[in-house]
C-alpha atoms as a PDB file:
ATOM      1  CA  UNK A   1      70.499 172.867   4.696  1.00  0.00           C
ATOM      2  CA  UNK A   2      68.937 170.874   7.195  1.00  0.00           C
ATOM      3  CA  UNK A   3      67.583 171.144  10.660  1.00  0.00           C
ATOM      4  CA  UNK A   4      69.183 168.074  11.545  1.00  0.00           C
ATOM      5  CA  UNK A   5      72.767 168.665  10.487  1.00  0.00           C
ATOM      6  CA  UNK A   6      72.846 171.590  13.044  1.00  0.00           C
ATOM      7  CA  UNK A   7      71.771 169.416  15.890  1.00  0.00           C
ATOM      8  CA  UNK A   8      73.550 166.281  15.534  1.00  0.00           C
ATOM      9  CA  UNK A   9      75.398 164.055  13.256  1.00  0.00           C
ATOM     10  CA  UNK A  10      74.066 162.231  10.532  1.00  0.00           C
ATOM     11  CA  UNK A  11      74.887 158.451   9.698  1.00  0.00           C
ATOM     12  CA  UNK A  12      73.342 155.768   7.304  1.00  0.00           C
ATOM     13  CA  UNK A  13      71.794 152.981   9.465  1.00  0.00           C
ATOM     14  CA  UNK A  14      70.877 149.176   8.687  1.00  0.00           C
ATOM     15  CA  UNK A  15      68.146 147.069  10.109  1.00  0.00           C
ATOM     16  CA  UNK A  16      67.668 143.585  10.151  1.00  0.00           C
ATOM     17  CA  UNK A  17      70.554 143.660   7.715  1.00  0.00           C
ATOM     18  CA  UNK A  18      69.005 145.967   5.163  1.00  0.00           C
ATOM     19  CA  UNK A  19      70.060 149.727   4.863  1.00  0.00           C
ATOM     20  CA  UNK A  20      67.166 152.375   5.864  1.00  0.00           C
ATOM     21  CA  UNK A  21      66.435 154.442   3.452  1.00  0.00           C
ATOM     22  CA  UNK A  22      63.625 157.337   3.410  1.00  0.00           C
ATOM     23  CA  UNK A  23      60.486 156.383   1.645  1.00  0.00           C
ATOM     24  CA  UNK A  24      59.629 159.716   1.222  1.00  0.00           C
ATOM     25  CA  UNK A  25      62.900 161.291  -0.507  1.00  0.00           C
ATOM     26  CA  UNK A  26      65.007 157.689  -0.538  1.00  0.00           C
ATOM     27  CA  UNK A  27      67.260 159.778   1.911  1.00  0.00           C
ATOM     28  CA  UNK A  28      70.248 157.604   3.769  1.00  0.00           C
ATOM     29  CA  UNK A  29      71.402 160.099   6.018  1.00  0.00           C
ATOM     30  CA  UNK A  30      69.385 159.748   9.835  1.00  0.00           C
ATOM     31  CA  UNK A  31      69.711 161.553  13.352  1.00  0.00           C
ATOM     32  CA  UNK A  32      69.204 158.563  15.525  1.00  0.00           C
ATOM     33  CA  UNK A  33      67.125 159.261  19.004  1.00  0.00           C
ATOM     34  CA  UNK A  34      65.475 157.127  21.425  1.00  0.00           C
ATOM     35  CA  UNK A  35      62.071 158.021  22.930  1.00  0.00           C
ATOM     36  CA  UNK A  36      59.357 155.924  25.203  1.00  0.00           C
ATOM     37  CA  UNK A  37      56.101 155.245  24.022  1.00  0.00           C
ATOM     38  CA  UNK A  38      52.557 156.238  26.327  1.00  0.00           C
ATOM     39  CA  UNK A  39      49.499 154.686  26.139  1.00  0.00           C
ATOM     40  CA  UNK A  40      46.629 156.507  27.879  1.00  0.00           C
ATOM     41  CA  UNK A  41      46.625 154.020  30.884  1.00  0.00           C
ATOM     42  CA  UNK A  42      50.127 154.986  31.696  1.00  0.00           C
ATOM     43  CA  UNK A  43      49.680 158.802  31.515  1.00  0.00           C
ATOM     44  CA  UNK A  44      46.341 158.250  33.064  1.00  0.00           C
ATOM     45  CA  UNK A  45      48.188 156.791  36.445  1.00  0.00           C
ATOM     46  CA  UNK A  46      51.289 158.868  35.756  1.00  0.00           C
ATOM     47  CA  UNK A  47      53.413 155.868  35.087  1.00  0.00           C
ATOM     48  CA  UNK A  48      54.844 157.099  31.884  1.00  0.00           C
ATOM     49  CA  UNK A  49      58.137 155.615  32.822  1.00  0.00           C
ATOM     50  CA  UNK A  50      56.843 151.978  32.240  1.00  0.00           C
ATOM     51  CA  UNK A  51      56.419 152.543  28.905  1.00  0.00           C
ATOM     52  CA  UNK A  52      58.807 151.149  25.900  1.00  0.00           C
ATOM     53  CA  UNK A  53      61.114 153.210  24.306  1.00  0.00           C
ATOM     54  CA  UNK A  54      61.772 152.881  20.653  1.00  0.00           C
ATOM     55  CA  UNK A  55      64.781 153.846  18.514  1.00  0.00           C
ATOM     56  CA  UNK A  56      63.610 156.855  16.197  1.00  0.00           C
ATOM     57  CA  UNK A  57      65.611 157.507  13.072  1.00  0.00           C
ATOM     58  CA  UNK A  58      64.557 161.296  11.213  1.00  0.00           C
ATOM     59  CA  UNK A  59      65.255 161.648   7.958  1.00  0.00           C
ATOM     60  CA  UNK A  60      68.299 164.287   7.297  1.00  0.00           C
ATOM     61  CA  UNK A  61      66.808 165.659   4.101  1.00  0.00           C
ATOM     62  CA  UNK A  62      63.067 165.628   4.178  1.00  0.00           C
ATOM     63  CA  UNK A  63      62.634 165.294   8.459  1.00  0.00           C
ATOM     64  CA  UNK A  64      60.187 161.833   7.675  1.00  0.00           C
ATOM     65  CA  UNK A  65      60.722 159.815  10.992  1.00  0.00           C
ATOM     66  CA  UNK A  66      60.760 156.174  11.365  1.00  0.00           C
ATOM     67  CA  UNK A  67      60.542 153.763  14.158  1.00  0.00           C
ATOM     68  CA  UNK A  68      62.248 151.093  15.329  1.00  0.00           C
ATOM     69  CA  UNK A  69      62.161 148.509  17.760  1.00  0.00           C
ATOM     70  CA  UNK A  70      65.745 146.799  17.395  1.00  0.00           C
ATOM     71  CA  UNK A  71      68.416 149.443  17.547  1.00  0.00           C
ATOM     72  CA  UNK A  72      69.459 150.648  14.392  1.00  0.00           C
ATOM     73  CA  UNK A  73      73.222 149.465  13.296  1.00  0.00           C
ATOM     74  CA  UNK A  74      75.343 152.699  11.819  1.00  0.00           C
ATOM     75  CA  UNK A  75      77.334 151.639   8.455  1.00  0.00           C
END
């Protein structure tokens, strides 16, 4: 069982059109998060906040994460 399925629920996702799939275990089941993105400048003046945020999709079987600009598109 996985970490993941006890958290939150598990979809496949598509980018640009194209399914995601895990290229460690060629999983298609993700936990989709968002998260921002620091650069040492930022953290340096404590303006964190500025950064980007990303969508982050983790891997339901194996935990690999992957990033993503674009938001990923359940299917």
């Amino acid at each position: 069982m996985s970490f993941f399925k006890r958290e939150a629920e598990t979809h496949a996702f598509a980018v640009a059109g194209k399914p995601v799939r895990c290229g460690h275990c060629a999983g298609d089941r993700f936990v989709k998060t968002r998260t921002q993105l620091h650069s040492a400048g930022l953290t340096f003046f404590q303006l964190e906040w500025l950064g980007q945020s990303v969508h982050v999709l983790a891997c339901d079987q194996c935990s690999q994460i992957q990033w993503f600009v674009d938001e990923p598109e359940p299917i």
